[in-house]
N, C-alpha and C. Protein backbone atom coordinates (compact mmCIF):
# COMPACT_ATOMS: atom_id res chain seq x y z
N UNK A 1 124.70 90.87 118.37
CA UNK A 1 123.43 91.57 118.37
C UNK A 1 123.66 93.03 118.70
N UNK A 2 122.84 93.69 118.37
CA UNK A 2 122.86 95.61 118.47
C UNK A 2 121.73 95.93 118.91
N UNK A 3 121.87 97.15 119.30
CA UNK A 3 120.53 97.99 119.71
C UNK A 3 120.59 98.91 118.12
N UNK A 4 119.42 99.45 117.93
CA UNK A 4 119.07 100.38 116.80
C UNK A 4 117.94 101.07 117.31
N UNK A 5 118.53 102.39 117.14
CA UNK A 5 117.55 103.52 117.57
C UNK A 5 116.36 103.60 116.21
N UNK A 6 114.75 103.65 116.93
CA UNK A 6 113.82 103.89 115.91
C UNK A 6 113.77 105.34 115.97
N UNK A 7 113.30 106.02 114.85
CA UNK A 7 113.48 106.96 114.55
C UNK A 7 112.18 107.61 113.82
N UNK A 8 111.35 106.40 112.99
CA UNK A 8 109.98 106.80 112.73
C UNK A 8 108.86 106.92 113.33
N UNK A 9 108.06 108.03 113.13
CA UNK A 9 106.99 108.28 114.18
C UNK A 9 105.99 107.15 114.11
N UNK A 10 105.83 106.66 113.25
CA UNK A 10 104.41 105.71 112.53
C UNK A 10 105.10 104.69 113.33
N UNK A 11 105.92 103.89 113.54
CA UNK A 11 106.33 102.76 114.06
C UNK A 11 106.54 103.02 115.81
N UNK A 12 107.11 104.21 116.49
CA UNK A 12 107.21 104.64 117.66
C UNK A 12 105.58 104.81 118.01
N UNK A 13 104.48 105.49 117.55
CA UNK A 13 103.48 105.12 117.49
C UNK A 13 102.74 103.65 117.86
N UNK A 14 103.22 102.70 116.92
CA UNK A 14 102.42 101.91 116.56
C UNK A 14 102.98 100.58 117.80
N UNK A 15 104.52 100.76 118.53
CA UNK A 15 104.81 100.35 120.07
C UNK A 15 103.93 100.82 121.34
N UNK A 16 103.68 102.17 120.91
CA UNK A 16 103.08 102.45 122.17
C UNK A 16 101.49 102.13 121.68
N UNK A 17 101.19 101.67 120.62
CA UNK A 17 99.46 101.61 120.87
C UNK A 17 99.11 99.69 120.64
N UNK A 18 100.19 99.47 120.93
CA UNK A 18 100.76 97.71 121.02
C UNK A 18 100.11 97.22 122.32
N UNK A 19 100.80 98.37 123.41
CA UNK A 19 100.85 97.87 124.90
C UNK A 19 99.93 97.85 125.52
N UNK A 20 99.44 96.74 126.46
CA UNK A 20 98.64 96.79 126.61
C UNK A 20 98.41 97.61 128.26
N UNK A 21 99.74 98.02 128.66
CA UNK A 21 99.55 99.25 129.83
C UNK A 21 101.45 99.71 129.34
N UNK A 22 101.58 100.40 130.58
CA UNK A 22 102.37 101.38 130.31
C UNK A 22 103.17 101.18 132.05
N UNK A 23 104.92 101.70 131.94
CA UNK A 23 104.96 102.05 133.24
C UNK A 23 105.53 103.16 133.51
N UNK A 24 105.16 103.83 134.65
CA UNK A 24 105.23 105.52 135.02
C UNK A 24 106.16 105.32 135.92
N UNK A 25 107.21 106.20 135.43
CA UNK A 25 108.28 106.74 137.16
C UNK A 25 107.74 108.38 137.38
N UNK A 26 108.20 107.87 138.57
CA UNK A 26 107.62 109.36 139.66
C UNK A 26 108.94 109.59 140.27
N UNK A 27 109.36 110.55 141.04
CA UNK A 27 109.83 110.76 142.15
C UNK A 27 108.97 111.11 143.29
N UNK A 28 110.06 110.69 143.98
CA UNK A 28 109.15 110.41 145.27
C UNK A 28 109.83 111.52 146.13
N UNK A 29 108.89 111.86 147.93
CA UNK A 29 109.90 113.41 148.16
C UNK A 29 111.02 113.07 148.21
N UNK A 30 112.13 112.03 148.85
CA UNK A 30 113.40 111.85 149.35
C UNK A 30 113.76 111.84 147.69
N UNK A 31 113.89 111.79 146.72
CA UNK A 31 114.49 111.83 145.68
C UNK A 31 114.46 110.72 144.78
N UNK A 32 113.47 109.35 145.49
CA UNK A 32 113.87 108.14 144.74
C UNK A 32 112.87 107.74 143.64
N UNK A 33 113.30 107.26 142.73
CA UNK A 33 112.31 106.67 141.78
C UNK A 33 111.27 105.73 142.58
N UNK A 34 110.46 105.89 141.65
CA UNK A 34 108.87 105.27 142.14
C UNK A 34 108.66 104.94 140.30
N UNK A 35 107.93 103.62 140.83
CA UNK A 35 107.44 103.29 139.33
C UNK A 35 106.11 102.43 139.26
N UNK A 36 105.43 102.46 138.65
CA UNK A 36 103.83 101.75 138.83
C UNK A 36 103.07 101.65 137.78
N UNK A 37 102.78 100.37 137.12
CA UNK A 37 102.32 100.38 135.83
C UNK A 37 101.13 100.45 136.02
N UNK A 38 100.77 101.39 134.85
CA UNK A 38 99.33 101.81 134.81
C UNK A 38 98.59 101.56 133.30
N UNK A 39 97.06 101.58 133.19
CA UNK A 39 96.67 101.89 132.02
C UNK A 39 96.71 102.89 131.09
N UNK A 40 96.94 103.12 129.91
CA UNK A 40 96.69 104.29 129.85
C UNK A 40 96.28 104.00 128.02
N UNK A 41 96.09 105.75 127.57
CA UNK A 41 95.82 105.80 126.29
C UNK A 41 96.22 106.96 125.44
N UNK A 42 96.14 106.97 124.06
CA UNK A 42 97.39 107.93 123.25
C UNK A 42 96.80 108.47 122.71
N UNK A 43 97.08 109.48 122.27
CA UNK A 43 96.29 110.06 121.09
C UNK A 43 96.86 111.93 120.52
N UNK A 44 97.68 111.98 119.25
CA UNK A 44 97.76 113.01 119.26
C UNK A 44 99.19 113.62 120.15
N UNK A 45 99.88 112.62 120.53
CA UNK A 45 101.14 113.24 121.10
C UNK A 45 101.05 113.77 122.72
N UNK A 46 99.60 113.18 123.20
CA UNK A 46 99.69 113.13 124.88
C UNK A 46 99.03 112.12 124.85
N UNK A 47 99.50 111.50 126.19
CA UNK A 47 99.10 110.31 127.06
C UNK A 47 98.40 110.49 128.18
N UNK A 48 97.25 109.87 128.04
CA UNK A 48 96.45 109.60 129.38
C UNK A 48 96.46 108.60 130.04
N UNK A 49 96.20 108.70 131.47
CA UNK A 49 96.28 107.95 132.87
C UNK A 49 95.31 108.11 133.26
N UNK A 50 94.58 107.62 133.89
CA UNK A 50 93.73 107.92 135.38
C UNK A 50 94.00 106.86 136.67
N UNK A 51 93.62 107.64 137.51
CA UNK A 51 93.80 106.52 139.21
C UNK A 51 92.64 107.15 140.22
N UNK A 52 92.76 106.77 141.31
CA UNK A 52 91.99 107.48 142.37
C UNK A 52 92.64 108.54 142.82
N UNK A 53 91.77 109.86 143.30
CA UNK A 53 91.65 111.05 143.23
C UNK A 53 92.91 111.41 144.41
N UNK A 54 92.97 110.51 144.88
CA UNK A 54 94.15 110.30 146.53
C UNK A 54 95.07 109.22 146.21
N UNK A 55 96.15 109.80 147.05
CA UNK A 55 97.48 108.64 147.34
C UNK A 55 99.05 109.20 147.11
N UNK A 56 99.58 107.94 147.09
CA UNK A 56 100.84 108.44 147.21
C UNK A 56 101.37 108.80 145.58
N UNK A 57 100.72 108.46 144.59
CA UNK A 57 101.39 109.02 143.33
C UNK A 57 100.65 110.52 143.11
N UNK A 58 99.85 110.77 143.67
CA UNK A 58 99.10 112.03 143.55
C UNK A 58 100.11 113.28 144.12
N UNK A 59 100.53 112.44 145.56
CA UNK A 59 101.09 113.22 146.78
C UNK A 59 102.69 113.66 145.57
N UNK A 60 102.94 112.83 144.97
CA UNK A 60 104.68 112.83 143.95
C UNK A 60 103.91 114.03 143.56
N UNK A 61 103.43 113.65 143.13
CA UNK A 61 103.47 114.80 141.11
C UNK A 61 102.76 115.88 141.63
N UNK A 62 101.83 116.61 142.96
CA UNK A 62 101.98 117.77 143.61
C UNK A 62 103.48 118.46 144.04
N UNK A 63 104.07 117.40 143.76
CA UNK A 63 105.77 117.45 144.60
C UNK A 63 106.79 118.43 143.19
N UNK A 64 106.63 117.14 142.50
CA UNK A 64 106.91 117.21 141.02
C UNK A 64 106.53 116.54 139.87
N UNK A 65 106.36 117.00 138.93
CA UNK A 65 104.59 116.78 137.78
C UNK A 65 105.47 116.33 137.06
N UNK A 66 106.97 116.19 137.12
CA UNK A 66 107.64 115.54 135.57
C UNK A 66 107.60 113.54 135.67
N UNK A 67 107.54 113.36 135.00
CA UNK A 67 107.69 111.80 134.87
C UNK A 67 107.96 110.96 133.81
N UNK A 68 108.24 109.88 133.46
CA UNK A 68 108.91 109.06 132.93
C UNK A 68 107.80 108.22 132.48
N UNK A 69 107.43 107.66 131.18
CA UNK A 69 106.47 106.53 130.73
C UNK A 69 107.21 105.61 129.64
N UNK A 70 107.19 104.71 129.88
CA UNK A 70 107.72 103.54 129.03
C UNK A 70 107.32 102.15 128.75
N UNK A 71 107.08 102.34 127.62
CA UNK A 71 106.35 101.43 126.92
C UNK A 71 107.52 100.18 126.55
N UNK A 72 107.22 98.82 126.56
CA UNK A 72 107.90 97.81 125.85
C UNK A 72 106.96 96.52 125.06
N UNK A 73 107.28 96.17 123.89
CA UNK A 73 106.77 94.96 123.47
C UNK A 73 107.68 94.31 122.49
N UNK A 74 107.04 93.09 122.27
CA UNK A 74 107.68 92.08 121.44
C UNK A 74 109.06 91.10 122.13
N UNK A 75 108.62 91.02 123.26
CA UNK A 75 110.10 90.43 124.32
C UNK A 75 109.93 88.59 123.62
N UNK A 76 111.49 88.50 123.27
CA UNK A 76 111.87 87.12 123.11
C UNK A 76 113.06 86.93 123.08
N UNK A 77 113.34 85.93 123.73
CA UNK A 77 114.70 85.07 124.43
C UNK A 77 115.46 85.13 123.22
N UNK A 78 116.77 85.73 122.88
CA UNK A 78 117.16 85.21 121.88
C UNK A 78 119.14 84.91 122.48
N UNK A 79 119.47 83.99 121.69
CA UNK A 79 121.24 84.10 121.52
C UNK A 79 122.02 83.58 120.62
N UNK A 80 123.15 84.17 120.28
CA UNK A 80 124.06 84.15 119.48
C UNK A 80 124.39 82.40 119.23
N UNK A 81 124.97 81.74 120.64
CA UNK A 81 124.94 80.73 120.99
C UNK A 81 124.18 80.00 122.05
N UNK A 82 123.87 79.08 121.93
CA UNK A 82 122.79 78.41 122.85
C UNK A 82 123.33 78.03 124.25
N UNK A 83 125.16 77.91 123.94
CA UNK A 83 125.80 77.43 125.27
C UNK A 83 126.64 78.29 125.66
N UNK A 84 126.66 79.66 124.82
CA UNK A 84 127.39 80.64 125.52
C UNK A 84 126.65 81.80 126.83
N UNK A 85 126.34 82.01 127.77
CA UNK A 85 125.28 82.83 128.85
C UNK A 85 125.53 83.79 128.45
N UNK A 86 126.16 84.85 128.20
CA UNK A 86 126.56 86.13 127.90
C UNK A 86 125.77 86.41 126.42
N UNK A 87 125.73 85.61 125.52
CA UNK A 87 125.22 85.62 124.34
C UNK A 87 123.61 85.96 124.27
N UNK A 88 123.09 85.76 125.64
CA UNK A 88 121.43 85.38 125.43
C UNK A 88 121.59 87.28 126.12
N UNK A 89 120.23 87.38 125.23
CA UNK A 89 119.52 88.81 125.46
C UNK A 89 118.17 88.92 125.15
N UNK A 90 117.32 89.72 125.65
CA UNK A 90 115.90 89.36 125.41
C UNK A 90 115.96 91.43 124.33
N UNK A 91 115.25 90.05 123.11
CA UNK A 91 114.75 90.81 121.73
C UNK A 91 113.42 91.86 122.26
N UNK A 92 113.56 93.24 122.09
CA UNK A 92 111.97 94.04 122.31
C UNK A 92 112.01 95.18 121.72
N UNK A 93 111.01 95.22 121.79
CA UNK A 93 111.35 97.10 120.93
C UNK A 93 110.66 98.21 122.11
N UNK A 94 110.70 99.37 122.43
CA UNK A 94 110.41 100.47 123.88
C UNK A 94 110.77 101.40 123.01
N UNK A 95 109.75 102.28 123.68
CA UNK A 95 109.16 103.90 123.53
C UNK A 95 109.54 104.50 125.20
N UNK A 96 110.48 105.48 125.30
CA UNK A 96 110.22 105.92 126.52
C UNK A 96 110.29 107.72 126.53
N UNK A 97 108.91 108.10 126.56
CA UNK A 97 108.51 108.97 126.74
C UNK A 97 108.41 110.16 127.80
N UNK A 98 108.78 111.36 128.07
CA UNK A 98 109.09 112.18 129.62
C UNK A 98 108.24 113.91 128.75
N UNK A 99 107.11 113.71 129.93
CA UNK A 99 106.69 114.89 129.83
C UNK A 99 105.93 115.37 131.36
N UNK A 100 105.25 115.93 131.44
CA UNK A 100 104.98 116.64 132.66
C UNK A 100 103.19 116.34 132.99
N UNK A 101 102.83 115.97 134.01
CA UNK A 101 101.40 115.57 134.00
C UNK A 101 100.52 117.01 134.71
N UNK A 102 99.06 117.17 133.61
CA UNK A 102 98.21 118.21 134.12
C UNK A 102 97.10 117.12 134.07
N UNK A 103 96.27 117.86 135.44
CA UNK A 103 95.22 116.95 135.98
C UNK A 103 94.38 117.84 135.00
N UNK A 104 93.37 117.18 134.36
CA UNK A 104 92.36 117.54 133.97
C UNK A 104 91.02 117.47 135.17
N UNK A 105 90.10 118.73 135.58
CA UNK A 105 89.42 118.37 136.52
C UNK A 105 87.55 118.85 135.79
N UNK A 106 87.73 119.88 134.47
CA UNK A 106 86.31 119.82 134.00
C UNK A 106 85.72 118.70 134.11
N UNK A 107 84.59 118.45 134.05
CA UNK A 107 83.83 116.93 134.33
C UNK A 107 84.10 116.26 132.94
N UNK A 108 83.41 117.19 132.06
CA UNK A 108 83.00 116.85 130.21
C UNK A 108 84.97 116.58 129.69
N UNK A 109 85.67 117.86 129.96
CA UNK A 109 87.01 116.93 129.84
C UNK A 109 87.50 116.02 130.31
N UNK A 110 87.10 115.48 131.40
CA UNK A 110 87.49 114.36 131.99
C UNK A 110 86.50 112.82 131.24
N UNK A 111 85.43 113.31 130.68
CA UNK A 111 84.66 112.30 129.87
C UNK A 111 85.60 111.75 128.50
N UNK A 112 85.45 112.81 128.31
CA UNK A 112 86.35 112.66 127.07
C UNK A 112 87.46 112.06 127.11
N UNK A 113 88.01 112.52 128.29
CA UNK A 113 89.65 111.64 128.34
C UNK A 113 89.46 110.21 128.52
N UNK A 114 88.26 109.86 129.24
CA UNK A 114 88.03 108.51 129.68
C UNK A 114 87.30 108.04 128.59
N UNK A 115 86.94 108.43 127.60
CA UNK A 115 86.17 107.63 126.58
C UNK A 115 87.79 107.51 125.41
N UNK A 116 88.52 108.67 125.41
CA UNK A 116 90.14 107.93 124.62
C UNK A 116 90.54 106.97 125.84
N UNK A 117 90.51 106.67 126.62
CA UNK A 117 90.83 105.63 127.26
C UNK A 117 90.61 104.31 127.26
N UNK A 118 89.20 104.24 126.93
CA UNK A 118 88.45 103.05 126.98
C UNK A 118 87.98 102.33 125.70
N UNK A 119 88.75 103.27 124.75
CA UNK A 119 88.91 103.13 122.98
C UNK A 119 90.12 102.47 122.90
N UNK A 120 91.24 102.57 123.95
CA UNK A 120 92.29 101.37 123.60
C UNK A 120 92.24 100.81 124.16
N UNK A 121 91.40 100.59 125.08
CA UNK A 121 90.81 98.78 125.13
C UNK A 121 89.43 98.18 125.30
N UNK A 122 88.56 98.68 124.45
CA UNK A 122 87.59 98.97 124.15
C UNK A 122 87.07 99.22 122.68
N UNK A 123 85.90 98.27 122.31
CA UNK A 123 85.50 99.06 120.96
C UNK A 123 83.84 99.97 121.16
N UNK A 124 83.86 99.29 122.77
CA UNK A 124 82.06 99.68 123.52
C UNK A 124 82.36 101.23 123.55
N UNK A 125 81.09 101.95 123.60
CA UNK A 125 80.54 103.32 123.79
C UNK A 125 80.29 102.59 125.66
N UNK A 126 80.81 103.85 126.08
CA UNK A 126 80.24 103.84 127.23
C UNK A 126 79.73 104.97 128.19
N UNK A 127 78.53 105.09 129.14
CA UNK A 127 78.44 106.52 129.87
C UNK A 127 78.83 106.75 131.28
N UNK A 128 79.56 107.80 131.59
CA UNK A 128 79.93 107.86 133.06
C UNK A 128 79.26 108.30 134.11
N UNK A 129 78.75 108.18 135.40
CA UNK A 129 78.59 108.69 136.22
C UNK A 129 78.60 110.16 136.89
N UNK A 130 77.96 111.03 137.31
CA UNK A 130 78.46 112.04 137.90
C UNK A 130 79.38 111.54 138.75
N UNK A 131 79.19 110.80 139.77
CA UNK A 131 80.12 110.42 140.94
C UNK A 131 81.35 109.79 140.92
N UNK A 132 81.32 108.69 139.54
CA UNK A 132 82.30 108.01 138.73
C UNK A 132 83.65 109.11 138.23
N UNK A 133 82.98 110.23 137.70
CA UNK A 133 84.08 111.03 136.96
C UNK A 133 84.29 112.13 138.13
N UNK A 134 83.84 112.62 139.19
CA UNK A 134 84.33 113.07 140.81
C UNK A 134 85.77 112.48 141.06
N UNK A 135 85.01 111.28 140.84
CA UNK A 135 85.71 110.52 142.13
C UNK A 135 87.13 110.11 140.96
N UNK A 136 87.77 110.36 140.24
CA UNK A 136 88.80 109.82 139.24
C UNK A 136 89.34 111.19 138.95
N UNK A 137 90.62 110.75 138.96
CA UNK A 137 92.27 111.73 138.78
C UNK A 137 92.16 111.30 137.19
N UNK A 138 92.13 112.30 136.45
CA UNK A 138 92.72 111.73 135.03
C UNK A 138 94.21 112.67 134.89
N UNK A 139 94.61 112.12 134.04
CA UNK A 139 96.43 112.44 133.94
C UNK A 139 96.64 112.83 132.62
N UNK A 140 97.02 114.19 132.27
CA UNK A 140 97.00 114.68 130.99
C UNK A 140 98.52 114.74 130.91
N UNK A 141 99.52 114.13 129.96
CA UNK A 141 100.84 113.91 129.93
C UNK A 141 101.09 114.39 128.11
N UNK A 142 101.72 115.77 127.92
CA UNK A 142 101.82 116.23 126.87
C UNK A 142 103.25 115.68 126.57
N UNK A 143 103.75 114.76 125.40
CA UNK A 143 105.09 113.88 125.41
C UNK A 143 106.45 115.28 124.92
N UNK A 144 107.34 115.39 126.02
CA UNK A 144 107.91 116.21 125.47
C UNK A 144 108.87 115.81 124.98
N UNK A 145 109.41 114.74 125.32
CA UNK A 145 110.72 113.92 124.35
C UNK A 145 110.65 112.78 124.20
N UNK A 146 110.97 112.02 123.20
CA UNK A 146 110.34 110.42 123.36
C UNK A 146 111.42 109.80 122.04
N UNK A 147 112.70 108.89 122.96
CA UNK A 147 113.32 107.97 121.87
C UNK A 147 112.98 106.34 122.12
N UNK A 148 113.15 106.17 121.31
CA UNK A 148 112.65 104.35 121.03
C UNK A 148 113.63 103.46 120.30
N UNK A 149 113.88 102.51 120.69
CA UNK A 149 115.15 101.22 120.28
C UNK A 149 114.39 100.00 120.55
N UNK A 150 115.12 99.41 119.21
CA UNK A 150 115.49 98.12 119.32
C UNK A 150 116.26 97.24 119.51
N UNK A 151 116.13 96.26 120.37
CA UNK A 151 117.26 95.65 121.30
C UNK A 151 117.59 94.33 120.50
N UNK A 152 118.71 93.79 120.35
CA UNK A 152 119.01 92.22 119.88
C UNK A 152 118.50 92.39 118.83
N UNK A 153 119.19 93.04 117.61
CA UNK A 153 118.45 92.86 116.58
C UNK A 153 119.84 91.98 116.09
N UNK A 154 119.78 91.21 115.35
CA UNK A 154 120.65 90.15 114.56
C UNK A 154 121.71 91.71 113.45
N UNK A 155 122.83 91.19 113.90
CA UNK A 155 124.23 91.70 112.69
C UNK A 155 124.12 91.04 111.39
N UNK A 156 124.02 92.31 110.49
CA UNK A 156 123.88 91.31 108.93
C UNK A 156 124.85 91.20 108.28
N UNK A 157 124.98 90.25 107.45
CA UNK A 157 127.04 90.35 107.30
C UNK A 157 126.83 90.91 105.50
């Protein structure tokens, strides 16, 4: 079995609008990865997040705004041989994306971000709150590099 790097946008696309969340690394202050899967939504070559307006991933990315998002789907058990252990590898395809997060804090931009949000998992119209869109961090993540592979794909002879 091989890995094969994807290379088309329409298909690197079409992984990340598969998932049904996403997971974010942060650094943390001492230097260590932090990671925490979140919701999020695409559109146009940035990714949105939102969380509560406080905490410790807020406290990171005041620290440092760069981060890590990675997407995976299609996971299945596969192997060469059934009685060899080394042989088994799990089949998926991943998008992992690194760009830098800007808080969006206008109210009406922050609507907006939350209505592309609620469109990938969502087909409802919905209206927000004054206090609702206060009280919410949205996460504007412009993708600045993003490669994608496929894992265990079968050798063709």
């Amino acid at each position: 079995m091989k890995t094969i790097a994807i290379t088309d946008a329409a298909e690197i696309e079409a992984i990340i609008r598969k998932c049904p969340y996403c997971t974010v690394g942060i650094t943390d202050p001492e230097g260590n990865p932090y990671v925490v899967p979140m919701n999020f939504a695409y559109r146009d070559g940035i990714i949105y997040l939102h969380s509560g307006p406080t905490g410790s991933s807020i406290d990171m990315l005041a620290r440092n705004n760069r981060v890590c998002i990675t997407f995976s789907v299609d996971h299945e058990l596969v192997f060469q041989h059934p009685k060899v252990a080394c042989s088994y590898r799990m089949r998926a395809k991943s998008v992992i994306c690194r760009g830098r997060v800007n808080f969006i804090e206008d109210p009406e931009e922050k609507r907006e971000a939350l209505n592309i949000l609620m469109r990938h998992y969502s087909s409802r119209e919905f209206v927000y709150s004054d206090p609702a869109v206060k009280n919410v961090k949205i996460w504007e993540i412009p993708i600045d590099s993003v490669t994608a592979k496929e894992y265990a794909v079968p050798h063709t002879k």
